[in-house]
Protein backbone atom coordinates (compact mmCIF):
# COMPACT_ATOMS: atom_id res chain seq x y z
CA UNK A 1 130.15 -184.18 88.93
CA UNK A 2 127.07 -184.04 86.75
CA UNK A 3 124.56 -182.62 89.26
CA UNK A 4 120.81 -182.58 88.87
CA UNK A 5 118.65 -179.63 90.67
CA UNK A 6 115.00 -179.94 91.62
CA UNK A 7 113.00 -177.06 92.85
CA UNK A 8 109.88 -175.30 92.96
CA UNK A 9 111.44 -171.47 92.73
CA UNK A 10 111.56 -170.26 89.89
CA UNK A 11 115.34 -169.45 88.46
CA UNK A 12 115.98 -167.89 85.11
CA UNK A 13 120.00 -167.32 86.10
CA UNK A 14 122.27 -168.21 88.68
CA UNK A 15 124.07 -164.77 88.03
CA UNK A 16 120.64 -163.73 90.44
CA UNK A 17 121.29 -163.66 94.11
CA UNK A 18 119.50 -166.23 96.46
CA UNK A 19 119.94 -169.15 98.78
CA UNK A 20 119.69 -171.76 95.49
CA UNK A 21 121.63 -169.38 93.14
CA UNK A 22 124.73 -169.12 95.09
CA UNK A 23 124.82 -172.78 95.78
CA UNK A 24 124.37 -173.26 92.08
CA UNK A 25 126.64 -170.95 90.90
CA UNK A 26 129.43 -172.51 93.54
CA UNK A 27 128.90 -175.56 92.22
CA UNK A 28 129.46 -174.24 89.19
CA UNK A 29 132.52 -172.24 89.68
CA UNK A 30 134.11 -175.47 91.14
CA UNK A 31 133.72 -177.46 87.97
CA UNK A 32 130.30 -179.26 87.82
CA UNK A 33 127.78 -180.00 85.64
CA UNK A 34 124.57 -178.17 86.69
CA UNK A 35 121.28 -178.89 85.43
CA UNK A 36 118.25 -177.41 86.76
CA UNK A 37 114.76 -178.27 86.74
CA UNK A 38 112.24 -175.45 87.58
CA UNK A 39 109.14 -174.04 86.84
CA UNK A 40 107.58 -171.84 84.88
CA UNK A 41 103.60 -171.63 85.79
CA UNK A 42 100.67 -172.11 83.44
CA UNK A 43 99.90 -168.13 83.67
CA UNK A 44 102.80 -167.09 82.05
CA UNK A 45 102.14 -169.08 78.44
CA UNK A 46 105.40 -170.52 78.03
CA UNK A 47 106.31 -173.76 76.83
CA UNK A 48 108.75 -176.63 78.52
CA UNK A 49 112.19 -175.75 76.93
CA UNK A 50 116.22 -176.81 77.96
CA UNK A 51 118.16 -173.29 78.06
CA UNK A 52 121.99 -172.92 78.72
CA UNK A 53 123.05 -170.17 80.27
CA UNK A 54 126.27 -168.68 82.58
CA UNK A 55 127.30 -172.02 82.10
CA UNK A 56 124.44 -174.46 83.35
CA UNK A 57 121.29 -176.34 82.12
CA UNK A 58 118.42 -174.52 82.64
CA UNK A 59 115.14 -176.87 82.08
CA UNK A 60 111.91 -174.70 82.35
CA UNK A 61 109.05 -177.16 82.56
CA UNK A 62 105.12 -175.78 82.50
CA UNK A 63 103.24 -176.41 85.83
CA UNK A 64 100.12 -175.43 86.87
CA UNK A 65 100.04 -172.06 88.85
CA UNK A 66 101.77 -173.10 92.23
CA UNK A 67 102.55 -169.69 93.89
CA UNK A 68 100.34 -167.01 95.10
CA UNK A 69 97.26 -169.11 93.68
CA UNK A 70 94.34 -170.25 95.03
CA UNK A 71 94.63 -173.83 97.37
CA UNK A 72 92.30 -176.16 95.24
CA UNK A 73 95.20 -175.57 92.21
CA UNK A 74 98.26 -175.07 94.61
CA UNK A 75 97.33 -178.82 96.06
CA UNK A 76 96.76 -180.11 92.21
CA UNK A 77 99.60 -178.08 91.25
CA UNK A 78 101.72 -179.80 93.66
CA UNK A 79 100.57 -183.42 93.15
CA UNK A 80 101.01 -183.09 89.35
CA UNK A 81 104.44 -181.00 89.29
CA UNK A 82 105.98 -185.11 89.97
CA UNK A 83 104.79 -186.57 86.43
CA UNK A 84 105.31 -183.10 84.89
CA UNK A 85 109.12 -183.04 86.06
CA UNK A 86 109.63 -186.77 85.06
CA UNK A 87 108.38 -186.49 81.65
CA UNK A 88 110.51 -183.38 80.96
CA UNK A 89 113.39 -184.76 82.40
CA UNK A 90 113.14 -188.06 80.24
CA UNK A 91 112.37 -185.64 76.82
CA UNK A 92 115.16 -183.18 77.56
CA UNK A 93 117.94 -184.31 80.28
CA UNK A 94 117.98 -187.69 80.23
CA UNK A 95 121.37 -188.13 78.17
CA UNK A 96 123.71 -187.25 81.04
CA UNK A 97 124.41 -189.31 83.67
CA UNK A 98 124.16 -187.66 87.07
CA UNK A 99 126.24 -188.33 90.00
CA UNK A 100 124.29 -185.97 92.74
CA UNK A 101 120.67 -185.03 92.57
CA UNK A 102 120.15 -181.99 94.79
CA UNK A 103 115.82 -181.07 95.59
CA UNK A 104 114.19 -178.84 97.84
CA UNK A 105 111.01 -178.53 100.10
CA UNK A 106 108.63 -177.39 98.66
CA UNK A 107 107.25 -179.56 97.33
CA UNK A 108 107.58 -182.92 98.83
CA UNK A 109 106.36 -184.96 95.52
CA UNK A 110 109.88 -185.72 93.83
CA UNK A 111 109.90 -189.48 94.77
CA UNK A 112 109.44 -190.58 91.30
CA UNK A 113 111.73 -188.31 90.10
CA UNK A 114 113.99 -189.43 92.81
CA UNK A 115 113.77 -192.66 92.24
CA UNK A 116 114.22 -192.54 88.43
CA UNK A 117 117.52 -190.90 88.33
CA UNK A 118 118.85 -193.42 91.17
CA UNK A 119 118.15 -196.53 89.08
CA UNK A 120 119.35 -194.79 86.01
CA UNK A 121 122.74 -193.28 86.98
CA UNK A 122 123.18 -194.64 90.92
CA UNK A 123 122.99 -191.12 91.71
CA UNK A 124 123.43 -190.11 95.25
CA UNK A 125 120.22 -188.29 96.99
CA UNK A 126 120.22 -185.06 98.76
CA UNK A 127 117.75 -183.01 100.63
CA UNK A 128 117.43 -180.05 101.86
CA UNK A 129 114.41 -179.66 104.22
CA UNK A 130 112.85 -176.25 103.96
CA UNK A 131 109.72 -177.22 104.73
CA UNK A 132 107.68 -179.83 106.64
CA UNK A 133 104.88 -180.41 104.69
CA UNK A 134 102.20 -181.32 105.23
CA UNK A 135 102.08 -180.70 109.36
CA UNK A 136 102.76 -176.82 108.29
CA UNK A 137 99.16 -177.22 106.56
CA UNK A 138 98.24 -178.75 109.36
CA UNK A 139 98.74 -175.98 111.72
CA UNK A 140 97.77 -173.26 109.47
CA UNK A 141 94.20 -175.18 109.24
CA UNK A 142 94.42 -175.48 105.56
CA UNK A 143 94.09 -179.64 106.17
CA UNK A 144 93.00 -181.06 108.50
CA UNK A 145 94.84 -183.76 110.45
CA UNK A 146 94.04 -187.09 109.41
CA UNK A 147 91.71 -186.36 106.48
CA UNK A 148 92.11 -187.83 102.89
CA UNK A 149 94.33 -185.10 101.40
CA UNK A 150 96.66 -185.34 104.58
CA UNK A 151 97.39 -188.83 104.73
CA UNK A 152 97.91 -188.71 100.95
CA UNK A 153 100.83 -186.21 101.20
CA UNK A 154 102.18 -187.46 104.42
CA UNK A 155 102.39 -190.82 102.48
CA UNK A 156 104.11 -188.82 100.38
CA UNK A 157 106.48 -186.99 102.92
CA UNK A 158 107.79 -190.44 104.36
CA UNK A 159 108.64 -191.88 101.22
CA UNK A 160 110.83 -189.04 100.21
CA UNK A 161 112.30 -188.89 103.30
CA UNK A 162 113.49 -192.56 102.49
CA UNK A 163 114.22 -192.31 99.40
CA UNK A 164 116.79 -189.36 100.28
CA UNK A 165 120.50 -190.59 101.45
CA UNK A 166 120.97 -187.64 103.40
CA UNK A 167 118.70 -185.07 104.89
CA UNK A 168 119.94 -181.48 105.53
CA UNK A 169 117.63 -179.39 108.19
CA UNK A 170 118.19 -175.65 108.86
CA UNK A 171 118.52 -175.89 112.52
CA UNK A 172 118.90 -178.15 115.05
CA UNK A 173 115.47 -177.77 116.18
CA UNK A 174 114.41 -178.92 112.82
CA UNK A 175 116.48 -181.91 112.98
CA UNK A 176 115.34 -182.79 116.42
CA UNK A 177 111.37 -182.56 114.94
CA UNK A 178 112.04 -184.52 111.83
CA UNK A 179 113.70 -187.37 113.94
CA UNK A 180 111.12 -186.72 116.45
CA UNK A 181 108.46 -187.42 114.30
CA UNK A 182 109.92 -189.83 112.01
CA UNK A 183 111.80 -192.52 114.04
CA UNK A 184 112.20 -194.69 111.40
CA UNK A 185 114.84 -192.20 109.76
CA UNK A 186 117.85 -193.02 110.78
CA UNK A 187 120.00 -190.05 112.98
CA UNK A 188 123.32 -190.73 110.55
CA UNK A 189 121.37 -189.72 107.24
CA UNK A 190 120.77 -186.41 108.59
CA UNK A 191 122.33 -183.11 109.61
CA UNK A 192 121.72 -179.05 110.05
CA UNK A 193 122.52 -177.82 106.71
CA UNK A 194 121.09 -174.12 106.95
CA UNK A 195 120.17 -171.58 104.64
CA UNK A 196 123.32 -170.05 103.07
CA UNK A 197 124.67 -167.08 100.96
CA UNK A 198 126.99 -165.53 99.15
CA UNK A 199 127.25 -162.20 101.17
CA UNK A 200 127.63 -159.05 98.93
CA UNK A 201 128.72 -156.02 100.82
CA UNK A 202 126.91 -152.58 101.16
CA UNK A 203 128.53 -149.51 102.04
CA UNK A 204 126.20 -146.56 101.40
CA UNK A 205 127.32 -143.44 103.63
CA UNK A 206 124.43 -142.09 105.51
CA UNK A 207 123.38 -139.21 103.16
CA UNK A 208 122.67 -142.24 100.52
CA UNK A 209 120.72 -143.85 103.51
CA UNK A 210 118.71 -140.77 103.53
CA UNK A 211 118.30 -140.21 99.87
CA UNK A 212 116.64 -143.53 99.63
CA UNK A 213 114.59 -143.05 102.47
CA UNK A 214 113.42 -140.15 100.99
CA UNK A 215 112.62 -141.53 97.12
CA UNK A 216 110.28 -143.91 99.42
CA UNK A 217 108.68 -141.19 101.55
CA UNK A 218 109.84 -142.61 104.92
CA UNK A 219 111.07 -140.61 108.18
CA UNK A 220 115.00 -139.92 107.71
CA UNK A 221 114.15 -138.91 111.91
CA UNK A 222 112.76 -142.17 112.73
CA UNK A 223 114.39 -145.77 113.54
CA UNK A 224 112.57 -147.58 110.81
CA UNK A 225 111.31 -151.45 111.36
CA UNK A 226 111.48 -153.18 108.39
CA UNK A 227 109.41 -156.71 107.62
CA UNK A 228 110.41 -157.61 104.09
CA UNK A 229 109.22 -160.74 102.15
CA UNK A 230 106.54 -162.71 101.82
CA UNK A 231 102.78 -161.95 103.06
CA UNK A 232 101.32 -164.81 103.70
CA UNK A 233 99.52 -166.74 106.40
CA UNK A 234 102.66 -168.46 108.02
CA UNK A 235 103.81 -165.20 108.97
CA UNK A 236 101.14 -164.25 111.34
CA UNK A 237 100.92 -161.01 110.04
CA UNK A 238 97.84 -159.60 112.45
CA UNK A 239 100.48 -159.50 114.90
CA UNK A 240 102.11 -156.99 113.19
CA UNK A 241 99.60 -155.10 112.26
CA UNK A 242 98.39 -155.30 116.32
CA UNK A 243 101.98 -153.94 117.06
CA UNK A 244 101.79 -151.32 114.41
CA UNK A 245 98.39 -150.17 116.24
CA UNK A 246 99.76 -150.45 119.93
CA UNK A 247 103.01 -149.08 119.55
CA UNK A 248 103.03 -145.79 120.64
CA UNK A 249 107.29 -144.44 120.73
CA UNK A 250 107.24 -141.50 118.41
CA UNK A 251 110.80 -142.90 117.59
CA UNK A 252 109.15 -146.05 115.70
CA UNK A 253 108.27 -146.47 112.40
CA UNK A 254 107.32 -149.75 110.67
CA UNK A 255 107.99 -150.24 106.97
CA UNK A 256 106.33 -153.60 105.47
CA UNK A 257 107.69 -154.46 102.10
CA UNK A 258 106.46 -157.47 99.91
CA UNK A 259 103.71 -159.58 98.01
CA UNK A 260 101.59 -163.10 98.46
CA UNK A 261 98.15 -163.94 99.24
CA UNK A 262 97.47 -161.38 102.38
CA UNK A 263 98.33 -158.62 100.37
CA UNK A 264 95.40 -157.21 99.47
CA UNK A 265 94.07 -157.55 103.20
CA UNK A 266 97.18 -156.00 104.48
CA UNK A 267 96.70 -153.01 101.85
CA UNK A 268 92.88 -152.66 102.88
CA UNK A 269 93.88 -152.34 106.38
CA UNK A 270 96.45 -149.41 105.78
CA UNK A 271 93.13 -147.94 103.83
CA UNK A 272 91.26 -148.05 106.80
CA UNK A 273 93.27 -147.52 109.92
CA UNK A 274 95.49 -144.94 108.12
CA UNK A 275 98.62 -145.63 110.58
CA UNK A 276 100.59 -142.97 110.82
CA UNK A 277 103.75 -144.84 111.94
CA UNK A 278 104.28 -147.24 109.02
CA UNK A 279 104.43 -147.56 105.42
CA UNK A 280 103.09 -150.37 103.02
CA UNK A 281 104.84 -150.83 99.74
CA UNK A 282 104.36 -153.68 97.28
CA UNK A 283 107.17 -156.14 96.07
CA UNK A 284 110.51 -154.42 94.72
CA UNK A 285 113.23 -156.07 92.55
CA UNK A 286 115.98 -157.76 94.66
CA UNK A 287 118.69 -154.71 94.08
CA UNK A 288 115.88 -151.74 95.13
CA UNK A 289 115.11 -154.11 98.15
CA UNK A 290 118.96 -154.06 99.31
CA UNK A 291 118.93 -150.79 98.64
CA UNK A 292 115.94 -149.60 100.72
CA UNK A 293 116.93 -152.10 103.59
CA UNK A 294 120.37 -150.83 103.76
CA UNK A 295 118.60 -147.27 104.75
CA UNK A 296 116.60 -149.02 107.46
CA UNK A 297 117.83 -149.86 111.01
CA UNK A 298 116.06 -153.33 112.51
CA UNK A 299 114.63 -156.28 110.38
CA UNK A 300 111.71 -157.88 111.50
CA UNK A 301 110.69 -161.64 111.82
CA UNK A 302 106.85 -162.40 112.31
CA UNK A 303 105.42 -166.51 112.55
CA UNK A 304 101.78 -167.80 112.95
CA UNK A 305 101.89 -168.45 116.91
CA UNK A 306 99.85 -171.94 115.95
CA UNK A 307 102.86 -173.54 114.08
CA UNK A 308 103.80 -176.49 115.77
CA UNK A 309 106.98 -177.05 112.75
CA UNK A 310 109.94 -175.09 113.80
CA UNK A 311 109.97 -172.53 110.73
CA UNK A 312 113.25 -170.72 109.86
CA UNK A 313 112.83 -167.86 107.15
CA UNK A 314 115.47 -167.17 104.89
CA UNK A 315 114.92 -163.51 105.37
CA UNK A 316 117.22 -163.92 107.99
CA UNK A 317 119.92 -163.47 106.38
CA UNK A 318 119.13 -160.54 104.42
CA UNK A 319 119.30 -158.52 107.50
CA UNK A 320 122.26 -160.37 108.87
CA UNK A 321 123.75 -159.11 105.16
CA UNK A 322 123.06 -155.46 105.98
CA UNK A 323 124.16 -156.29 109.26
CA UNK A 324 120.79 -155.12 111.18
CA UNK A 325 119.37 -156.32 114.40
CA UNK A 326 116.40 -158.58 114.65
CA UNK A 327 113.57 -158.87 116.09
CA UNK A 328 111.50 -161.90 115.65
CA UNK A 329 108.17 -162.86 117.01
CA UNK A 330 107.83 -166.38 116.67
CA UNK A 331 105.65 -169.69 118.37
CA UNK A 332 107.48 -171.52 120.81
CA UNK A 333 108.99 -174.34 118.64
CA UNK A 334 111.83 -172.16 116.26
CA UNK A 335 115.19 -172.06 117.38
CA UNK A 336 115.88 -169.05 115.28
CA UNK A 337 114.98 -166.58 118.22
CA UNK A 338 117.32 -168.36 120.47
CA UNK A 339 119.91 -168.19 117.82
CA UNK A 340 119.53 -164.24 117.49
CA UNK A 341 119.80 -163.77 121.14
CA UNK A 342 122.78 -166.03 121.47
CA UNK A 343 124.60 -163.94 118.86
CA UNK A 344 123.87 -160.83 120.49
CA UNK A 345 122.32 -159.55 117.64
CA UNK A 346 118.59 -158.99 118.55
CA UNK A 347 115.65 -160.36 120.34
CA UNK A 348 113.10 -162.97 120.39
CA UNK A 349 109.43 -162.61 121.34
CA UNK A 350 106.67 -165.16 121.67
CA UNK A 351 103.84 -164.36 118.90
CA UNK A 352 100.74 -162.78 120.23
CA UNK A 353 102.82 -161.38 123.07
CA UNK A 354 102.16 -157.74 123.03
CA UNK A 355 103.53 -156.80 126.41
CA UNK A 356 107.00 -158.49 125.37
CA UNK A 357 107.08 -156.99 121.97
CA UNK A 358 106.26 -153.49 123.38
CA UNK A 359 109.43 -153.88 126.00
CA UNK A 360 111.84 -155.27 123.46
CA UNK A 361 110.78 -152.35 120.50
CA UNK A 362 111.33 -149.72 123.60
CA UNK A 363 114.99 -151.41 124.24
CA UNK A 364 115.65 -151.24 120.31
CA UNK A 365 114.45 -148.18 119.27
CA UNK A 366 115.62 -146.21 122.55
CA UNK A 367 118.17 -148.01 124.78
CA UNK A 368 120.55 -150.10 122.36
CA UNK A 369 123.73 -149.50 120.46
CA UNK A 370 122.29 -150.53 117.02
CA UNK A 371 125.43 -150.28 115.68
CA UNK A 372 127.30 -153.02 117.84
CA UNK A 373 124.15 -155.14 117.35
CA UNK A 374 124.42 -154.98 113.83
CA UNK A 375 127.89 -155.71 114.24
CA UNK A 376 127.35 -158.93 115.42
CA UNK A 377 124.69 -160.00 113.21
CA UNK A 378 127.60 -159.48 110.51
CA UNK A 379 129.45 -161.49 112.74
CA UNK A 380 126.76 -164.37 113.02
CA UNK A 381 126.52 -164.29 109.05
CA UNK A 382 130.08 -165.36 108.42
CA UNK A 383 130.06 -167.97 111.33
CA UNK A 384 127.11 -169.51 110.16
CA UNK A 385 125.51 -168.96 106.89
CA UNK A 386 127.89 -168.88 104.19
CA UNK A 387 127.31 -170.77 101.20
CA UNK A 388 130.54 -172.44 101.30
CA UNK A 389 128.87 -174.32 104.36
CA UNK A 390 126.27 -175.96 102.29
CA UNK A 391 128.69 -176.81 99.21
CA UNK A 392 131.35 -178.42 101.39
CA UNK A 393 128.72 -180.24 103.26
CA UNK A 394 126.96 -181.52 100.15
CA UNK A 395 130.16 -181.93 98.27
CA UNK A 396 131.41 -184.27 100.62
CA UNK A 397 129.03 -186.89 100.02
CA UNK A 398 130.04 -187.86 96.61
């Protein structure tokens, strides 16, 4: 199959690990024709230009700054990436003739796109829904319901959503709110396609564990709590920055690793409180991540308790790769909790709730096997979230 990829992360090689790079790079291994269309943001002074490497079509096409930006440009940004996509596609990838387009949310302004390569090569439609935008805005309070800007983009929203011959969510819970919300999308076009990887494994003995706990300057005594990823406001970070403050087990310390817009408010409040029990470092390169996560013991999972969407984060699977526990404080509408504490692997706790995060870091950092809870989070990985999942089910289509 020729395939066509859409997506607002930025990929320079599939050879990189992530949730799009290993479905790329298995579609690639099987045979196909990848081309992928992603940006490459005004800041960084680089043209539109069609690359090949490892094997696939790489087609870098100049946005406006999208990520970590301010929200006037992200929401032009987003609007205009449509017309700046088509016109690149037409100038540099418009001799093949694709059998599968494969896009992403964010953003949720393809249609055109969409539509184009349907009418040019009858090409079959996939999405996968990794965001629900524009209700996420919504509850964050950066629209507000029912204004201009919101009925704009939920315009948009609906007629992707049509446009798209099948629709894959990463949980149940998000299928149940898309069809929910949308009853005019029919229950047959859509299906719980989660994230996915390509698992690598990690087998550093415990002095190694130590040695890179100590290049860091973090407790080799301590069960460290690690939050790695982005810092921004869907995370609801103040709640861990209230546990940080109210924990109190001399057995605990929290390690926050990772960039985006509440960065530099998360870095002035280490400057001021001075915490004692946990560690701020900026973002690290993918393999010094895995590294420094291998040498921790519990991954942590932190939502805005306002979000009304039923967010799953791909970090996830990072610590189901390392095969750590989790602990996720979350609103009331994500399944991914629930799916933790079915597998045996962690716990869940409502966001805001300090009482219940206080009793389940006690249980985690003093009462449970680690060890046989990490075990199982292995074991949740390879039931669930291999990649293989998501190639077989969009494989299948076509």
């Amino acid at each position: 199959m020729n395939i066509l990829f859409l997506t607002l992360v930025e990929i320079n090689d599939i050879k990189e690990r992530g949730i799009y790079h290993d479905l790329l790079r298995k579609f690639s291994s099987k045979g196909h024709d990848v081309t992928i269309v992603t940006p490459v943001e005004r800041r960084k002074g680089i043209a539109t230009n069609l690359a090949e490497k490892n094997g696939v079509s790489i087609l870098h096409v100049r946005t406006f700054n999208i990520q970590k930006t301010n929200i006037i440009e992200k929401g032009i940004g987003t609007l205009a990436i449509e017309f700046q996509y088509l016109s690149a596609i037409k100038k540099y990838a418009s001799n093949k003739k694709y059998d599968l387009i494969i896009y992403s949310t964010p953003p949720i302004t393809f249609y055109k796109v969409i539509k184009y390569i349907k009418e040019k090569d009858n090409a079959y439609a996939y999405l996968l829904l990794k965001d629900i935008f524009p209700q996420n805005a919504v509850d964050m309070k950066l629209i507000k319901e029912g204004s201009i800007i919101h009925k704009i983009f939920e315009k948009k929203e609906k007629a992707l959503y049509q446009i798209s011959d099948t629709i894959g969510c990463m949980s149940q819970a998000n299928v149940d709110f898309l069809l929910n919300h949308n009853p005019e999308i029919s229950k047959a076009k859509v299906e719980v396609n989660p994230n996915t990887i390509e698992p690598v494994a990690f087998n550093y003995s415990h002095q190694q564990k130590m040695a890179i706990r100590e290049k860091y300057l973090i407790p080799t005594n301590k069960k460290v709590l690690v939050y790695g990823g982005n810092l921004g406001k869907p995370q609801g970070l103040d709640f861990l920055l209230e546990t940080i403050l109210m924990t109190e087990l001399n057995e605990a310390f929290f390690l926050i690793v990772g960039s985006g817009t509440e960065f530099p408010r998360i870095e002035n409040w280490f400057k001021e409180h001075k915490p004692t029990n946990s560690k701020l470092l900026q973002y690290l390169p993918k393999e010094d991540y895995d590294q420094l996560l291998s040498a921790c013991d519990v991954g942590l999972i932190f939502l805005d308790k306002n979000f009304l969407i039923p967010n799953f984060p791909s970090r996830l699977l990072s610590y189901l790769e390392m095969k750590k526990p989790v602990l996720a404080a979350t609103d009331p509408n994500t399944d991914i909790g629930d799916i933790i504490e079915f597998a045996n692997c962690g716990y869940k706790v409502s966001a805001g709730n300090q009482t219940e995060m206080q009793s389940k870091l006690k249980k985690l950092v003093l009462e449970d096997d680690l060890h046989e809870l990490g075990k199982n989070a292995g074991i949740l990985l390879l039931k669930e979230y291999l990649v293989d999942r998501t190639f077989n089910l969009i494989a299948e289509k076509r």
